[in-house]
N, C-alpha and C. Protein backbone atom coordinates (compact mmCIF):
# COMPACT_ATOMS: atom_id res chain seq x y z
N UNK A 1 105.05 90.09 146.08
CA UNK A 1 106.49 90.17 146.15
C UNK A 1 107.11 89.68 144.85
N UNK A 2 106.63 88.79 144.42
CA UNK A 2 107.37 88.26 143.04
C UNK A 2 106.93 89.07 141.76
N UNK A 3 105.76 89.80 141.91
CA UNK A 3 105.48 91.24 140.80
C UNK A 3 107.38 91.92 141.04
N UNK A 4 107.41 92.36 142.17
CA UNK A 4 107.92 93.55 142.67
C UNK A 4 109.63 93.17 141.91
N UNK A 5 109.60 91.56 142.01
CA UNK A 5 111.26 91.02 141.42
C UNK A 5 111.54 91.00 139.90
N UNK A 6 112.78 91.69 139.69
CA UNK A 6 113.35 92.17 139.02
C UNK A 6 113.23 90.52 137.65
N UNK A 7 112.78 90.60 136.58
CA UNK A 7 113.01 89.70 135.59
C UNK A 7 114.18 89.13 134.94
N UNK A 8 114.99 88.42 135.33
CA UNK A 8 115.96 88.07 134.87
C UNK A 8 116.33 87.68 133.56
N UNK A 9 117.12 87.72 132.50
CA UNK A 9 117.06 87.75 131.17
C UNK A 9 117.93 86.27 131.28
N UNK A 10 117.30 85.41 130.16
CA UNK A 10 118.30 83.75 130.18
C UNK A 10 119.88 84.32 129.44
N UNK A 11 120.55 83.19 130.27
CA UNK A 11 122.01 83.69 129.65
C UNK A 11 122.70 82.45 128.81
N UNK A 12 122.99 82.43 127.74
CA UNK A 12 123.37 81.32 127.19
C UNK A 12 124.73 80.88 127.44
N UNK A 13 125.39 79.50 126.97
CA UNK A 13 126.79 79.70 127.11
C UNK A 13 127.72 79.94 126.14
N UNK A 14 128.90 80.32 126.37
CA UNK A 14 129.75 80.62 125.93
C UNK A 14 131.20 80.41 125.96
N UNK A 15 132.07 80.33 124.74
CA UNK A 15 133.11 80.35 125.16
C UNK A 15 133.99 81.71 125.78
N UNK A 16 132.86 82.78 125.19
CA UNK A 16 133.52 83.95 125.03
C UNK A 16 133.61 84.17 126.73
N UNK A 17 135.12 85.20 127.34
CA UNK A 17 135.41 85.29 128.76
C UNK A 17 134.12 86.74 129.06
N UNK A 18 133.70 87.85 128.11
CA UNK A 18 133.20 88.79 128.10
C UNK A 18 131.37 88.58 128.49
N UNK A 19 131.03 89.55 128.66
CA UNK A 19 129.36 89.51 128.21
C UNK A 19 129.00 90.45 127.80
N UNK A 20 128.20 90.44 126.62
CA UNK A 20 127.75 91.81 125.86
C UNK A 20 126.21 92.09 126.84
N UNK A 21 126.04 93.09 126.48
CA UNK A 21 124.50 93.98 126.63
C UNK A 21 123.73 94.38 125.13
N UNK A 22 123.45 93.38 125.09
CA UNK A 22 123.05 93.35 123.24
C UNK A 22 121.91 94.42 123.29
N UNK A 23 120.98 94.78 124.67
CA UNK A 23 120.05 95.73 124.67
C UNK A 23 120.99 96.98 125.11
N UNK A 24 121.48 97.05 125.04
CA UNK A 24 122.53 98.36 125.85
C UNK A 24 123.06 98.75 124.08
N UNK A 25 123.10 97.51 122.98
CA UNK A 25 124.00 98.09 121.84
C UNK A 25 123.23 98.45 120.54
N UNK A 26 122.04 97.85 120.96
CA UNK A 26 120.31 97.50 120.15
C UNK A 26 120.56 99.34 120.37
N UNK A 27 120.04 99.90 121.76
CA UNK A 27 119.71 101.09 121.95
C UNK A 27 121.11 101.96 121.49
N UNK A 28 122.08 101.89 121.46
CA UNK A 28 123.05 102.35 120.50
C UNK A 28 122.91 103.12 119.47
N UNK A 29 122.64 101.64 118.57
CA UNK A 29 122.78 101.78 117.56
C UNK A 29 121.76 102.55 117.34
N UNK A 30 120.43 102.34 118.09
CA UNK A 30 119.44 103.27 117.06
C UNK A 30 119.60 104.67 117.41
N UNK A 31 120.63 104.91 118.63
CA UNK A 31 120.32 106.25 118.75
C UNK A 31 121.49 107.01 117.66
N UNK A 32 122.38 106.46 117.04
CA UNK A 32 122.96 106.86 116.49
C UNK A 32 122.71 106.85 114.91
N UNK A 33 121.87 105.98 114.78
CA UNK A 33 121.03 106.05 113.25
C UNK A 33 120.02 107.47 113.46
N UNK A 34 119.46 107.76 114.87
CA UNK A 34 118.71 108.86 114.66
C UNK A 34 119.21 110.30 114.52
N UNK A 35 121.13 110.51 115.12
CA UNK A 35 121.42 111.56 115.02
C UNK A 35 122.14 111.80 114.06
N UNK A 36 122.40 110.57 113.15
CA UNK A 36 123.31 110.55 111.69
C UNK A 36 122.79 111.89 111.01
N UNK A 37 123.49 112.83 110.52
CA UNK A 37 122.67 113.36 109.75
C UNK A 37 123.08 113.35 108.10
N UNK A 38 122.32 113.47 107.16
CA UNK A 38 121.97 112.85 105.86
C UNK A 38 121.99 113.84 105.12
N UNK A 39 122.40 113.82 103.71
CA UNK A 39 122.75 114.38 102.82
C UNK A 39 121.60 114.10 101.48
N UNK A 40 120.83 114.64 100.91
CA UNK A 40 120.00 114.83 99.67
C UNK A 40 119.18 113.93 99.48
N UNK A 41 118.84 112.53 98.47
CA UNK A 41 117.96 112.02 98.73
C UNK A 41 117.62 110.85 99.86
N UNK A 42 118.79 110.86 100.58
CA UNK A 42 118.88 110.49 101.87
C UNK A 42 118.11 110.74 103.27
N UNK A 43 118.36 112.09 103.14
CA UNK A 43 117.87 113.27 104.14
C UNK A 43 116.57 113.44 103.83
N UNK A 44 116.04 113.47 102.65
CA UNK A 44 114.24 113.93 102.05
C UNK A 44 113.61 111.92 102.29
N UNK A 45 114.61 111.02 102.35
CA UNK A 45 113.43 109.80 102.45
C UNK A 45 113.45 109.83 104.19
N UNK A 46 114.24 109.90 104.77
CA UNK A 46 114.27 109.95 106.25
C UNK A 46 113.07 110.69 107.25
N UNK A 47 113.32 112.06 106.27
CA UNK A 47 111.85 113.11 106.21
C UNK A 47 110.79 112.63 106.17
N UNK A 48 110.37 111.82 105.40
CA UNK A 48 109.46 111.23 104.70
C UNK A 48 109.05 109.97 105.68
N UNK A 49 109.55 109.03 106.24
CA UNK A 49 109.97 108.23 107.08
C UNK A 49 109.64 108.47 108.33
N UNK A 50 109.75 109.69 109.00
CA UNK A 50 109.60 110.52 109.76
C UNK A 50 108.31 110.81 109.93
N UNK A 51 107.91 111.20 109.13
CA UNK A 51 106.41 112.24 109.05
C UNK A 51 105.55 110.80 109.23
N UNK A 52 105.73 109.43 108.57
CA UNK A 52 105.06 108.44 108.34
C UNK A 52 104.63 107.67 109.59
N UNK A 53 105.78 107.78 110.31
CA UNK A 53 106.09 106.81 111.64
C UNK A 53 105.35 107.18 112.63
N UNK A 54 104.75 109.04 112.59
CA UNK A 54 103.89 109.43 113.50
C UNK A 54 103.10 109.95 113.11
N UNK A 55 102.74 109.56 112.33
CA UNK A 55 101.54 109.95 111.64
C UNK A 55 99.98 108.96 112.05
N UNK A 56 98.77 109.83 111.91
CA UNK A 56 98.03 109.04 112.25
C UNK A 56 97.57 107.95 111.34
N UNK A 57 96.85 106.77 111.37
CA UNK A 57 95.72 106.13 110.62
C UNK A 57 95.30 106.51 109.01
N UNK A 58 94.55 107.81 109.45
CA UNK A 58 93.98 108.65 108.21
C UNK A 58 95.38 109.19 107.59
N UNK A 59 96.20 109.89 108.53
CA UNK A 59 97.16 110.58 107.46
C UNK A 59 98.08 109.46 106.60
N UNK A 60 98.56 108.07 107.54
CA UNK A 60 99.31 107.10 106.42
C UNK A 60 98.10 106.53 105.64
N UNK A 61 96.74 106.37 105.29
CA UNK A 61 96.02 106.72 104.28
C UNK A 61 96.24 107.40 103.31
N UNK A 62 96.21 108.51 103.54
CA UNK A 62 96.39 109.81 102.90
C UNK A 62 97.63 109.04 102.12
N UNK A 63 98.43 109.19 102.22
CA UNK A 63 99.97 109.68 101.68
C UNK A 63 99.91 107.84 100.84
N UNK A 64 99.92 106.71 101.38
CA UNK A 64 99.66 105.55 100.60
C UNK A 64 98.91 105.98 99.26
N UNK A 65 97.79 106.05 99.49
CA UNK A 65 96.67 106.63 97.62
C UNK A 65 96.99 107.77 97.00
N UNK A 66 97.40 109.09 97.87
CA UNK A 66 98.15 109.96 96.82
C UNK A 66 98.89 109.25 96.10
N UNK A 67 100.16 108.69 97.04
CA UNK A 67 101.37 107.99 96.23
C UNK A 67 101.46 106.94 94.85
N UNK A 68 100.48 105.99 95.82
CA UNK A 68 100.50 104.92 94.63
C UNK A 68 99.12 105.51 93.68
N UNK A 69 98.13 106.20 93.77
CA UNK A 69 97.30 106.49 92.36
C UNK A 69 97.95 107.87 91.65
N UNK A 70 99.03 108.54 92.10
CA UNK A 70 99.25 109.59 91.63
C UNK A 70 101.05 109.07 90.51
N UNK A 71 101.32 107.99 90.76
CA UNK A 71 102.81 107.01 89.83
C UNK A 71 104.18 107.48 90.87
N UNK A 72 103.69 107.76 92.17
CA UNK A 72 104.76 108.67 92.84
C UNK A 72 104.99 110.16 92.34
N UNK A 73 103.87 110.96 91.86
CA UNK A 73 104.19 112.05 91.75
C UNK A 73 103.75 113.29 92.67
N UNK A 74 102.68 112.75 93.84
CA UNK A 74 101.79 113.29 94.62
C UNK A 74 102.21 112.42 95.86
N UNK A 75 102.20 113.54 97.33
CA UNK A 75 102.31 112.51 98.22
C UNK A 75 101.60 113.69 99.42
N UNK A 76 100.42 113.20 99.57
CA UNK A 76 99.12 114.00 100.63
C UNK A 76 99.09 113.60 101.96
N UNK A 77 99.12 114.48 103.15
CA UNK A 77 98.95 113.82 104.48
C UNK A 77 97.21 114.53 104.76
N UNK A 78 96.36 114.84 103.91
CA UNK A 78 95.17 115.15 103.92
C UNK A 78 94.07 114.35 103.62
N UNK A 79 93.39 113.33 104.38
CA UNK A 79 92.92 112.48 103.83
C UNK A 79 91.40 113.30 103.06
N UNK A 80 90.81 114.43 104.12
CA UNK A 80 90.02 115.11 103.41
C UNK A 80 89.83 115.20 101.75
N UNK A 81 90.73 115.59 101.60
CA UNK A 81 91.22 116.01 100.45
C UNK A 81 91.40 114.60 99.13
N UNK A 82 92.23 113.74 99.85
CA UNK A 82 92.53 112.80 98.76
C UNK A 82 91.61 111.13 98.79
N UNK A 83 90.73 111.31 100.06
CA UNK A 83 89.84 110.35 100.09
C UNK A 83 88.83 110.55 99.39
N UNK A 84 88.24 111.69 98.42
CA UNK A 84 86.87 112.19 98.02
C UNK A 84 87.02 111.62 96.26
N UNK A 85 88.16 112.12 95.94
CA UNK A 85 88.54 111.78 94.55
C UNK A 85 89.82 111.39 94.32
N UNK A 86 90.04 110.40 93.01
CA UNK A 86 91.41 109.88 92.02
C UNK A 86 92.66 111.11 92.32
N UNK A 87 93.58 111.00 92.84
CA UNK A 87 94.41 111.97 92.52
C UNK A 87 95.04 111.95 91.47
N UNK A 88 94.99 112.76 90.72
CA UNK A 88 96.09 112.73 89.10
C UNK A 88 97.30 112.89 89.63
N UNK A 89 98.16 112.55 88.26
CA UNK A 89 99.93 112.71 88.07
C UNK A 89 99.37 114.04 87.95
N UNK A 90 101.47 114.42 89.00
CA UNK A 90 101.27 115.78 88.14
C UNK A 90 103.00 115.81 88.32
N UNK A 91 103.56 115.56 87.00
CA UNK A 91 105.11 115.59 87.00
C UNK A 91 105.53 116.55 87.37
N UNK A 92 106.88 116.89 87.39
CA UNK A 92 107.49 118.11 88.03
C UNK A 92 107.46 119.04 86.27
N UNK A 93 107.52 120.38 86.86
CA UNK A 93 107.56 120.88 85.73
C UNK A 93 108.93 120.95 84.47
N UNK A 94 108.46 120.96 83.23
CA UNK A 94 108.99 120.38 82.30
C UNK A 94 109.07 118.92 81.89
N UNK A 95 108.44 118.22 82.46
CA UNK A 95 108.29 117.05 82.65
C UNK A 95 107.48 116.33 82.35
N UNK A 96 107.04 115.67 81.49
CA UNK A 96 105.56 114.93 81.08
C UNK A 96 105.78 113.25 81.34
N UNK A 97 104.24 113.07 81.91
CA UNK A 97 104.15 111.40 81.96
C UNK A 97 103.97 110.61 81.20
N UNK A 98 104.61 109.22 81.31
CA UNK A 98 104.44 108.40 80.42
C UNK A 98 104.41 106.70 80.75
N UNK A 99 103.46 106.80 80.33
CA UNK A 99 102.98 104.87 80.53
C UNK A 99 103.85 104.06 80.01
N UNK A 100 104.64 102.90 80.62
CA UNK A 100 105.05 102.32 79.68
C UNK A 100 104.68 100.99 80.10
């Protein structure tokens, strides 16, 4: 019977006459960060963000060592591929790299 009872959340005091639902505004907010929609490099890190969050094990592998051995110019969700060998830079075109 005491499985079956409902968990009561502690309530602190207050002066305030109101009571918030801070989980009622928690879930809010995020649902409204998820339907924001985003404009340029906003919209492509969100993407990015996205793909990361459900991504498996191997694939946030993947995309970590492209990224950081490639200077941010490579970004792989293939671990096949980018676990075997160094990935090189490869700038955007017209574009050459440079160490500094």
């Amino acid at each position: 019977a005491a499985a079956a009872a409902a968990v009561a959340r502690p309530t602190y005091p207050s002066s305030h006459q109101g009571t918030k639902d801070w989980d009622k505004l928690v879930a809010n907010i995020k649902k409204e960060e998820k339907d924001e929609k985003l404009d340029g490099d906003a919209a492509l890190n969100r993407f990015f963000q996205d793909i990361y969050s459900g991504a498996s094990e191997e694939t946030k592998r993947a995309m970590n060592k492209s990224f950081s051995e490639s200077g941010g110019t490579v970004l792989s969700t293939n671990w096949n591929e980018v676990g075997e060998k160094k990935v090189d830079m490869k700038p955007p075109d017209g574009m050459e790299w440079k160490k500094y």
